[in-house]
PDB file of N, CA and C in Angstrom:
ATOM      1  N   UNK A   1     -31.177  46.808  20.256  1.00  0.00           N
ATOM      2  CA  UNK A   1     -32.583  46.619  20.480  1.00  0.00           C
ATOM      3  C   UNK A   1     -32.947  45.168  20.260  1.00  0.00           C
ATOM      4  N   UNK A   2     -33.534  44.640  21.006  1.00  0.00           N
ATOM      5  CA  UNK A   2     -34.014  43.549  20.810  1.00  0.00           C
ATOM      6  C   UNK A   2     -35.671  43.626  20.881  1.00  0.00           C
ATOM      7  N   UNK A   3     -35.739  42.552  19.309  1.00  0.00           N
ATOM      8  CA  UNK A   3     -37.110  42.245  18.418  1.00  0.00           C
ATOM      9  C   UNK A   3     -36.972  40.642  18.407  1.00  0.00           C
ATOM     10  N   UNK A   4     -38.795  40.191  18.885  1.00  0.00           N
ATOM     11  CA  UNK A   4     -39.239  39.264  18.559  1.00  0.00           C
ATOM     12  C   UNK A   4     -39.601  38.533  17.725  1.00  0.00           C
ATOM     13  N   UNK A   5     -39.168  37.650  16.685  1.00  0.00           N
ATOM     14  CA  UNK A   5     -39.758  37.505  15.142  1.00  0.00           C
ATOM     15  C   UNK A   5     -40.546  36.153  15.649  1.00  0.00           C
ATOM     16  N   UNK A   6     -41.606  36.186  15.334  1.00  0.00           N
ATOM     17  CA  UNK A   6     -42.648  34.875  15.869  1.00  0.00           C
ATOM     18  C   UNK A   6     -43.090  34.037  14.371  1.00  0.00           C
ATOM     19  N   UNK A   7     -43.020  32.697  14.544  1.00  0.00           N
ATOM     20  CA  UNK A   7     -42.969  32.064  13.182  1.00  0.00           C
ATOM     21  C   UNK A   7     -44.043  31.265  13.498  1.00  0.00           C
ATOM     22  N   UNK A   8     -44.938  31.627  12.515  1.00  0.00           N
ATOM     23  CA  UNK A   8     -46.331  30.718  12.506  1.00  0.00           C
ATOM     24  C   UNK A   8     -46.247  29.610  11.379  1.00  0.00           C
ATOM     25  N   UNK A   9     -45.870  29.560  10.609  1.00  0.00           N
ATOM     26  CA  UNK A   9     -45.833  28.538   9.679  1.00  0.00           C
ATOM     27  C   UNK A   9     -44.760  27.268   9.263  1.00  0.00           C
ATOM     28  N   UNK A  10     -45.318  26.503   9.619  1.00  0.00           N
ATOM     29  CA  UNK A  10     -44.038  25.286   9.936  1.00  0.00           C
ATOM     30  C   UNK A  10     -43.046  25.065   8.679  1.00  0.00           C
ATOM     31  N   UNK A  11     -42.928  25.281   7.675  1.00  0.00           N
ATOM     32  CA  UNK A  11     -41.620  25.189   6.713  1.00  0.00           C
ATOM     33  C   UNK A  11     -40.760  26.372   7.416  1.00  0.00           C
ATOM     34  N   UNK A  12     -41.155  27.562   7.884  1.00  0.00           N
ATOM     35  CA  UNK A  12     -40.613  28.328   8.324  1.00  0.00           C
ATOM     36  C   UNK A  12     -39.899  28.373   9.895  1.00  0.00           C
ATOM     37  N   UNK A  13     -40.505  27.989  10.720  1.00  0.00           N
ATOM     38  CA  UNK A  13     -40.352  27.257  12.115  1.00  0.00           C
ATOM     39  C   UNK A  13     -38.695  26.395  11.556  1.00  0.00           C
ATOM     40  N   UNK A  14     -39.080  25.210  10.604  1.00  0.00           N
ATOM     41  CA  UNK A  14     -38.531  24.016  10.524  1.00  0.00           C
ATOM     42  C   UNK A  14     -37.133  24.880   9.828  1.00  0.00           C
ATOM     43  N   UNK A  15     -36.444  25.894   9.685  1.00  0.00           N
ATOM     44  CA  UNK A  15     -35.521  26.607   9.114  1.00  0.00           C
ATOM     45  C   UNK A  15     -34.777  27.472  10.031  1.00  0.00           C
ATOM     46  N   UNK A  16     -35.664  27.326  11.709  1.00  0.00           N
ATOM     47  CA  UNK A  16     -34.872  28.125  12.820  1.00  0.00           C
ATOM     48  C   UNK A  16     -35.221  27.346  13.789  1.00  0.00           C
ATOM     49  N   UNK A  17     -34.490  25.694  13.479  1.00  0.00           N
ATOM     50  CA  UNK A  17     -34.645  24.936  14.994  1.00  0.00           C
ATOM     51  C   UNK A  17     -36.573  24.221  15.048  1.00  0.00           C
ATOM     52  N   UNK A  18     -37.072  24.776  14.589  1.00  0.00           N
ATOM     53  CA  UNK A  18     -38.396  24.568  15.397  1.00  0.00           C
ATOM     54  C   UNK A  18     -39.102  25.251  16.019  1.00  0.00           C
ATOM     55  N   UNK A  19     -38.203  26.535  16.465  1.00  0.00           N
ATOM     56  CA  UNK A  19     -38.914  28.071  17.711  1.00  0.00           C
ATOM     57  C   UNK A  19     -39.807  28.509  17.125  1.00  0.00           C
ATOM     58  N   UNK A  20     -40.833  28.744  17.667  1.00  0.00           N
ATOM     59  CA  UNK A  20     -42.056  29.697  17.755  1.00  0.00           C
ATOM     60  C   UNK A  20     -41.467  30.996  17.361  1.00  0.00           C
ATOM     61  N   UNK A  21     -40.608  31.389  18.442  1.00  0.00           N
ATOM     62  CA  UNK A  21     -39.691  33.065  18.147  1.00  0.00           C
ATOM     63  C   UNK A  21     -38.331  33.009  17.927  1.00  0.00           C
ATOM     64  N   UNK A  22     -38.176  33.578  17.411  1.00  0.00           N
ATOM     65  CA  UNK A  22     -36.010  34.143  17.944  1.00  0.00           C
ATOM     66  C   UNK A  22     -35.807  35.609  18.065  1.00  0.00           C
ATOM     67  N   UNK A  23     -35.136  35.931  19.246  1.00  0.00           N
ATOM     68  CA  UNK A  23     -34.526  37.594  19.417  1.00  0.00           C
ATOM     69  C   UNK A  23     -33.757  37.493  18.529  1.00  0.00           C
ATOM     70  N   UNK A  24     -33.983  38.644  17.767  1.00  0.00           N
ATOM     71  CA  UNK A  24     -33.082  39.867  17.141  1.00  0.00           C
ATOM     72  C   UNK A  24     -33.125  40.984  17.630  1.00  0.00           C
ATOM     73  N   UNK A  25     -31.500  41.295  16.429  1.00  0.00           N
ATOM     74  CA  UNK A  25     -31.494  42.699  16.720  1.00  0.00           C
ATOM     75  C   UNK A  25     -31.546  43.454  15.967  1.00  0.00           C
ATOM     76  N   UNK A  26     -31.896  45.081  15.626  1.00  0.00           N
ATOM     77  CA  UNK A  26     -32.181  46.259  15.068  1.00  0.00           C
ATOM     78  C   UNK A  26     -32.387  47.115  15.066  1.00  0.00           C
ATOM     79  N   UNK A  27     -32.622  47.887  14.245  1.00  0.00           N
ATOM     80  CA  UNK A  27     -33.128  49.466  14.148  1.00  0.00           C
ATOM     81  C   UNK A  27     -34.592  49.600  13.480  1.00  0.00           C
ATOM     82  N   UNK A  28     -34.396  48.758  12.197  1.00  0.00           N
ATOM     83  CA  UNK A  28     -35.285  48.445  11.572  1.00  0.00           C
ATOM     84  C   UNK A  28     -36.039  46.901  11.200  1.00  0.00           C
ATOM     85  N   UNK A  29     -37.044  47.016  10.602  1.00  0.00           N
ATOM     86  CA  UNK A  29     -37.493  45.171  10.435  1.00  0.00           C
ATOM     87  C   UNK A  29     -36.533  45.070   8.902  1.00  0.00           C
ATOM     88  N   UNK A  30     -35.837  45.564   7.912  1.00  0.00           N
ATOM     89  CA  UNK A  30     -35.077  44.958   7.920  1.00  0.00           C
ATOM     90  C   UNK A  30     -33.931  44.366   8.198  1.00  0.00           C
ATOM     91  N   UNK A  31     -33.415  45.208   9.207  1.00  0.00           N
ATOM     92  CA  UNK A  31     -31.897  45.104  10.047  1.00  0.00           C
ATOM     93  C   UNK A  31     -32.446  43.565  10.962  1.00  0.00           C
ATOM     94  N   UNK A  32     -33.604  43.719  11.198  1.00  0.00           N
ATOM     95  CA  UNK A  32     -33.627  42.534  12.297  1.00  0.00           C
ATOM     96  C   UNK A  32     -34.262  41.360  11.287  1.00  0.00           C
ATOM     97  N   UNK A  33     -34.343  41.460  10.054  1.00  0.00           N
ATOM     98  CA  UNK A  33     -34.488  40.296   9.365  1.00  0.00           C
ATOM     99  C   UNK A  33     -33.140  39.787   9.027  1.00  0.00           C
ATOM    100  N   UNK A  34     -32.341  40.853   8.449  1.00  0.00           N
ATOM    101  CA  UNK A  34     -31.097  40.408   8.217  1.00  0.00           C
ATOM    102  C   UNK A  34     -30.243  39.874   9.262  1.00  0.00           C
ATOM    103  N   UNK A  35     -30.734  40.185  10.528  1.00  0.00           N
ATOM    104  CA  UNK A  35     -30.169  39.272  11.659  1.00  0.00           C
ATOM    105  C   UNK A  35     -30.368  38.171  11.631  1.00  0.00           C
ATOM    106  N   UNK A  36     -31.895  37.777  11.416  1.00  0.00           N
ATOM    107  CA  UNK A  36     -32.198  36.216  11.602  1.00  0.00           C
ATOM    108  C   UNK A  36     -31.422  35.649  10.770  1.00  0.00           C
ATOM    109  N   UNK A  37     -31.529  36.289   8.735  1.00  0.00           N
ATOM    110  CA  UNK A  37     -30.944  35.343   7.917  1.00  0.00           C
ATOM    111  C   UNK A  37     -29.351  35.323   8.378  1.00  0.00           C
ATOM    112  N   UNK A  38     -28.412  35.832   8.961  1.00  0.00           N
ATOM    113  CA  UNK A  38     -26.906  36.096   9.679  1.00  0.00           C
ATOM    114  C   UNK A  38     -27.270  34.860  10.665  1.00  0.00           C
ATOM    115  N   UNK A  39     -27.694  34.588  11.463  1.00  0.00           N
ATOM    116  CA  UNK A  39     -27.765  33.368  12.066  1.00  0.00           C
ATOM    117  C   UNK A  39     -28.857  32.207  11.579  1.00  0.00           C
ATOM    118  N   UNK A  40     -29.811  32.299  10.814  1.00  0.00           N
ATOM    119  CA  UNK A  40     -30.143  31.174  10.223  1.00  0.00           C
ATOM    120  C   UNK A  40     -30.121  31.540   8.319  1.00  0.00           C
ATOM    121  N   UNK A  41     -29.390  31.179   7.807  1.00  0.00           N
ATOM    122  CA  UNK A  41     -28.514  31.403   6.623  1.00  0.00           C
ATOM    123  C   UNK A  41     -29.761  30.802   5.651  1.00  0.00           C
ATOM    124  N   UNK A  42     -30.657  29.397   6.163  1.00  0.00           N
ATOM    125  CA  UNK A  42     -31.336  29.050   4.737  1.00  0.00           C
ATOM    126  C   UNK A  42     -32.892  29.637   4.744  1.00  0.00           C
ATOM    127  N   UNK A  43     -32.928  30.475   5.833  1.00  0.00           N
ATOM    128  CA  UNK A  43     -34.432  31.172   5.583  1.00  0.00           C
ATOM    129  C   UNK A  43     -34.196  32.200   4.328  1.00  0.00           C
ATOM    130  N   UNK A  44     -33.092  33.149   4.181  1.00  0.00           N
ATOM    131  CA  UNK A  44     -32.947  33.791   3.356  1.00  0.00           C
ATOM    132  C   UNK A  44     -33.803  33.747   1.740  1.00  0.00           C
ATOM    133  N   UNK A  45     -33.345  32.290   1.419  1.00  0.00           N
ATOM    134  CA  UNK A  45     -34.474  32.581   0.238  1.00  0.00           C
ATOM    135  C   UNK A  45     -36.105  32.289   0.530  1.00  0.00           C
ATOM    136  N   UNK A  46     -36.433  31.514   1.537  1.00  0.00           N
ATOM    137  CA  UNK A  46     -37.379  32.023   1.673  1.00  0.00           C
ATOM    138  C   UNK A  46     -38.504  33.122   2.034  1.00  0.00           C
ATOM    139  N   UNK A  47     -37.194  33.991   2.504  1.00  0.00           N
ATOM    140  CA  UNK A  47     -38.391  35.856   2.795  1.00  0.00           C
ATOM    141  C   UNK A  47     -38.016  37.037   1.701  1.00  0.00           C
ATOM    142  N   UNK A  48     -36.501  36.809   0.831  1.00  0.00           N
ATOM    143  CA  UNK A  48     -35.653  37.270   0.471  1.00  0.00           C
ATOM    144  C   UNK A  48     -35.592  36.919  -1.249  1.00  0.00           C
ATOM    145  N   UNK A  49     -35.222  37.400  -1.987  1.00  0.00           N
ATOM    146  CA  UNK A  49     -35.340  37.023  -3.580  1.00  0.00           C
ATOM    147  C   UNK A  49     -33.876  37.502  -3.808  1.00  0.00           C
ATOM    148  N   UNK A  50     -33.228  37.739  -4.547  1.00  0.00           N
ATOM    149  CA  UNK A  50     -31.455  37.644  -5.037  1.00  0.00           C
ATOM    150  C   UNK A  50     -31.226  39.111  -4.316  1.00  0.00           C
ATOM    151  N   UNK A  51     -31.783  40.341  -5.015  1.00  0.00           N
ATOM    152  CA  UNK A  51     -31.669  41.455  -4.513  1.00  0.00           C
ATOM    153  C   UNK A  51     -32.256  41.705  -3.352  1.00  0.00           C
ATOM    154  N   UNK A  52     -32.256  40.644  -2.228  1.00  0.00           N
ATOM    155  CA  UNK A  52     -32.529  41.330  -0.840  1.00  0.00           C
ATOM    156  C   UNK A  52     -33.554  42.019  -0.274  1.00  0.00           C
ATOM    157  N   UNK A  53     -35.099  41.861  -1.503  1.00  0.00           N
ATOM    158  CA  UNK A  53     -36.290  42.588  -1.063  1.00  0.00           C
ATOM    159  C   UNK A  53     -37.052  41.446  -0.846  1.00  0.00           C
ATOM    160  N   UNK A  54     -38.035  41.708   0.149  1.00  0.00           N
ATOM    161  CA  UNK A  54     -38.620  40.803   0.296  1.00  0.00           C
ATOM    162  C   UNK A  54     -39.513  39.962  -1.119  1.00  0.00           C
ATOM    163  N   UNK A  55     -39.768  38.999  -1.060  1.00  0.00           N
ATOM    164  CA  UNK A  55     -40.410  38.298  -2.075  1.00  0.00           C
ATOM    165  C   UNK A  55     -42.023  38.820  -1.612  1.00  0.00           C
ATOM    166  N   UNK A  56     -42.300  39.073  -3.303  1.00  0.00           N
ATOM    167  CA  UNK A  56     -44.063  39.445  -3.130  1.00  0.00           C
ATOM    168  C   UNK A  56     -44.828  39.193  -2.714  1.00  0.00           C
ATOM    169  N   UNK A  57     -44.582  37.697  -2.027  1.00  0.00           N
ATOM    170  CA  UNK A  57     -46.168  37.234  -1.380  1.00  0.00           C
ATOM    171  C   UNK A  57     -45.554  37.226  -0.008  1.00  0.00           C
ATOM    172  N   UNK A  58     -44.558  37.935   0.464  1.00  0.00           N
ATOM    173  CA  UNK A  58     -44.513  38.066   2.300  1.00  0.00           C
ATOM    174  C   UNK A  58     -44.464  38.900   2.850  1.00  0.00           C
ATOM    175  N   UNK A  59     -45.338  39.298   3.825  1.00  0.00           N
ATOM    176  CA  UNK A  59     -45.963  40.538   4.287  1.00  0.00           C
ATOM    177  C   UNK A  59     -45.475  40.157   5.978  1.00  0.00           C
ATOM    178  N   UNK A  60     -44.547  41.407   6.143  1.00  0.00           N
ATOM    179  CA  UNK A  60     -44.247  41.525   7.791  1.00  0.00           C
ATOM    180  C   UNK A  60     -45.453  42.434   8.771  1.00  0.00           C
ATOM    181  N   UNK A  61     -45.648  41.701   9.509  1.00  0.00           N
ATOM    182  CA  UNK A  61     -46.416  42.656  10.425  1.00  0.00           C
ATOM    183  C   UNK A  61     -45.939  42.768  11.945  1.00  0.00           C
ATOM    184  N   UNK A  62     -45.636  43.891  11.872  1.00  0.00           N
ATOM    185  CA  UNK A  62     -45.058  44.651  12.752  1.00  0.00           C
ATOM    186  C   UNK A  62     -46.088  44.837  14.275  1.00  0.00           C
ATOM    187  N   UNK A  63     -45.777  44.273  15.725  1.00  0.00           N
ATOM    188  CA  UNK A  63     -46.922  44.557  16.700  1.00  0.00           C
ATOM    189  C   UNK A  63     -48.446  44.369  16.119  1.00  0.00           C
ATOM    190  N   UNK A  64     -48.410  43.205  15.171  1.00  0.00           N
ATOM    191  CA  UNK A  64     -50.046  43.020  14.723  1.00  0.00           C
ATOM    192  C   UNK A  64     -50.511  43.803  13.524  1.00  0.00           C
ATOM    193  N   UNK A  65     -49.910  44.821  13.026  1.00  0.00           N
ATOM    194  CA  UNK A  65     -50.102  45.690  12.317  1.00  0.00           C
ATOM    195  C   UNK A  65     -49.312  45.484  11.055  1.00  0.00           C
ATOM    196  N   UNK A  66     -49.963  45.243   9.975  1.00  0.00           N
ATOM    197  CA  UNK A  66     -49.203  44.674   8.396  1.00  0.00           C
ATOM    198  C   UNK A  66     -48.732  45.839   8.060  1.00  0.00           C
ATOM    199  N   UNK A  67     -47.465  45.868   7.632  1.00  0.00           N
ATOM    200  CA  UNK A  67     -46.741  46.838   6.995  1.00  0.00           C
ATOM    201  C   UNK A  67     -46.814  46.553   5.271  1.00  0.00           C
ATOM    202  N   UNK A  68     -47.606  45.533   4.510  1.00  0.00           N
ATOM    203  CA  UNK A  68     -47.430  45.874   3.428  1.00  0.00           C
ATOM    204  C   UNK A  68     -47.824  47.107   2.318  1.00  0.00           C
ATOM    205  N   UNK A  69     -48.571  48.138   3.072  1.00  0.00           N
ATOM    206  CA  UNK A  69     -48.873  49.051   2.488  1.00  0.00           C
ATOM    207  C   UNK A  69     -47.886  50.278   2.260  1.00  0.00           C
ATOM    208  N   UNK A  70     -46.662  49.515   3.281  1.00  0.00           N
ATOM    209  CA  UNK A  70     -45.586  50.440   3.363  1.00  0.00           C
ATOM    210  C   UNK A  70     -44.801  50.699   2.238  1.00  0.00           C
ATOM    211  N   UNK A  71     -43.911  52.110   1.940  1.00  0.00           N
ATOM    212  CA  UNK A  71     -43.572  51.811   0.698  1.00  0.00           C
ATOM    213  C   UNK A  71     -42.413  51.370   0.760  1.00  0.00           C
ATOM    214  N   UNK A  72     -41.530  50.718   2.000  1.00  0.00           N
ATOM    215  CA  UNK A  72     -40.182  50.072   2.107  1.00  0.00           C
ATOM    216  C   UNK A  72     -40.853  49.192   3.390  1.00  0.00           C
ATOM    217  N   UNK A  73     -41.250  48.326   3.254  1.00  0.00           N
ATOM    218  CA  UNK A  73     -41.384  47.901   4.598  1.00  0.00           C
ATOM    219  C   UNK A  73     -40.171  47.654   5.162  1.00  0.00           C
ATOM    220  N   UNK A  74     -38.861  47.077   4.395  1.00  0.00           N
ATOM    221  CA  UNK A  74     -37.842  47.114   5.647  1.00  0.00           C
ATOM    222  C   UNK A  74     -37.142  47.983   5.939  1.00  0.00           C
ATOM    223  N   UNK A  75     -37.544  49.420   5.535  1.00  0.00           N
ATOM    224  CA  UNK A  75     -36.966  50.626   6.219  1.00  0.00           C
ATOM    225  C   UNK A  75     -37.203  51.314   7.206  1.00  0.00           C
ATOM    226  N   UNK A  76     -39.119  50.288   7.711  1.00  0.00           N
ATOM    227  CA  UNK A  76     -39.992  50.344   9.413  1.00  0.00           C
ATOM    228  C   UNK A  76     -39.166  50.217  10.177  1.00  0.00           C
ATOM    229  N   UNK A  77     -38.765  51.940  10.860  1.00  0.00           N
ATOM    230  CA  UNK A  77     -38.169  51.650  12.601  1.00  0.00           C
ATOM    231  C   UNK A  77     -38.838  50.434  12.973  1.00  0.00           C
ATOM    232  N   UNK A  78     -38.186  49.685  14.090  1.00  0.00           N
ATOM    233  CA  UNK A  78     -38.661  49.433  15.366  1.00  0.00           C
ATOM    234  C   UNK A  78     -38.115  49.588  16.268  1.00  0.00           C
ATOM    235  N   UNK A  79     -39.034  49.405  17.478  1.00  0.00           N
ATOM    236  CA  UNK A  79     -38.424  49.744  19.073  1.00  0.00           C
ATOM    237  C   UNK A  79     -38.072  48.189  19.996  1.00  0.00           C
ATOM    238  N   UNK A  80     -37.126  48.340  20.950  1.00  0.00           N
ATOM    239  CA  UNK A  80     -37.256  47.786  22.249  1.00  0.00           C
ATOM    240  C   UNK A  80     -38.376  47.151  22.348  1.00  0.00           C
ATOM    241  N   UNK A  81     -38.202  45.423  22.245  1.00  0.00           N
ATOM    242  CA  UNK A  81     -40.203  44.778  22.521  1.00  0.00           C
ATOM    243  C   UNK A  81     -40.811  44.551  22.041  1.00  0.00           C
ATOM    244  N   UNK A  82     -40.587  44.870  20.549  1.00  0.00           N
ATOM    245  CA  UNK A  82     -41.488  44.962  19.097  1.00  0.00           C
ATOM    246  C   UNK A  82     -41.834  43.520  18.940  1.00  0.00           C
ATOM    247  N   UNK A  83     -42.483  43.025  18.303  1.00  0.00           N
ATOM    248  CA  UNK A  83     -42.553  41.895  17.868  1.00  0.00           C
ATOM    249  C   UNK A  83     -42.846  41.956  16.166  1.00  0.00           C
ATOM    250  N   UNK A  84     -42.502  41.123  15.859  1.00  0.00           N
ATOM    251  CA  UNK A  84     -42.058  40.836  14.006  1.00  0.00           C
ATOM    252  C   UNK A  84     -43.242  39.675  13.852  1.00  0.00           C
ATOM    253  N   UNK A  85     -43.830  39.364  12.573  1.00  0.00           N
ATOM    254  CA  UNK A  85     -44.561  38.148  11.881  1.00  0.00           C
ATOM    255  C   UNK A  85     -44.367  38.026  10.951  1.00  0.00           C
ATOM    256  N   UNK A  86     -44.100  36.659  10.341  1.00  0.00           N
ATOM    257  CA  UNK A  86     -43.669  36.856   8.677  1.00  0.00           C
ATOM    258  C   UNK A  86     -44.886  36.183   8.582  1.00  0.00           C
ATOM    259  N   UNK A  87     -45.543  36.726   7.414  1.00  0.00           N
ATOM    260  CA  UNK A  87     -47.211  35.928   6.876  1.00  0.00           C
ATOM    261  C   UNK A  87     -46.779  35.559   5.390  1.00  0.00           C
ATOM    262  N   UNK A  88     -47.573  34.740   5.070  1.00  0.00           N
ATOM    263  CA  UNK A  88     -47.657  34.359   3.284  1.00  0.00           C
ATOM    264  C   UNK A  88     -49.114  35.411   2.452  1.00  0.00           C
ATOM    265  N   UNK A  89     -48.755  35.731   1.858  1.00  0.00           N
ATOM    266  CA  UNK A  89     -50.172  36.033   1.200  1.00  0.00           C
ATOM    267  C   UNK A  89     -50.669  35.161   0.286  1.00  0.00           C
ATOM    268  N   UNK A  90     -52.169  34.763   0.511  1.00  0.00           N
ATOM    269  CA  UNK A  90     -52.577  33.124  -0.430  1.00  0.00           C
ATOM    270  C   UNK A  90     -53.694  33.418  -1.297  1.00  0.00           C
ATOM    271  N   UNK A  91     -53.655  33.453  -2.219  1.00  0.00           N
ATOM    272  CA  UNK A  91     -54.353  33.370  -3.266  1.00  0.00           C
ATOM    273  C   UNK A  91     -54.966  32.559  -4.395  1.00  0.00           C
ATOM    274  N   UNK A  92     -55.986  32.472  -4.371  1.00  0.00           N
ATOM    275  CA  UNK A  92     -56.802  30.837  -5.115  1.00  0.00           C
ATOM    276  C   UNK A  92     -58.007  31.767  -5.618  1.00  0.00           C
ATOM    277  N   UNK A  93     -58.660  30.470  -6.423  1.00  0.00           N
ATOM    278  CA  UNK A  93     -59.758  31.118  -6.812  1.00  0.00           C
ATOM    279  C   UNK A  93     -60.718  29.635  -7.312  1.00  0.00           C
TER     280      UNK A  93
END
């Protein structure tokens, strides 16, 4: 299956070439995260913490739709076409 992961934020961009997107592949958004970090090796710590869950402040949204309410977000099927977003969550006061 091939998934779209679209990178809006330039430290993140600047860790896969510069692309806006990269195809992956999967079953799930984490199978197709673990694709990206398999071909770009130093995003890893940035979506990723030692044990392989995402770090707390990054929220995937799946076709527009945030999966952080999920209780595994990288255990979200996806399909053929999907498109992926990695967001920051920002907090100030």
């Amino acid at each position: 299956m091939s998934v779209t992961i679209k990178f809006h934020y330039p430290h993140l961009k600047a860790l896969v070439n510069n692309q806006d997107s990269v195809e992956v592949h999967g079953k799930t958004v984490g199978e197709c995260l673990h694709d990206l970090v398999a071909r770009f090796p130093d995003i890893q710590t940035r979506i990723f913490d030692k044990n392989l869950k995402l770090l707390h402040f990054i929220v995937i949204f799946l076709n527009g739709e945030s999966t952080f309410r999920e209780p595994d977000p990288l255990a979200k099927p996806v399909s053929d076409g999907d498109n992926l977003s990695i967001a920051l969550l920002i907090a100030g006061g």
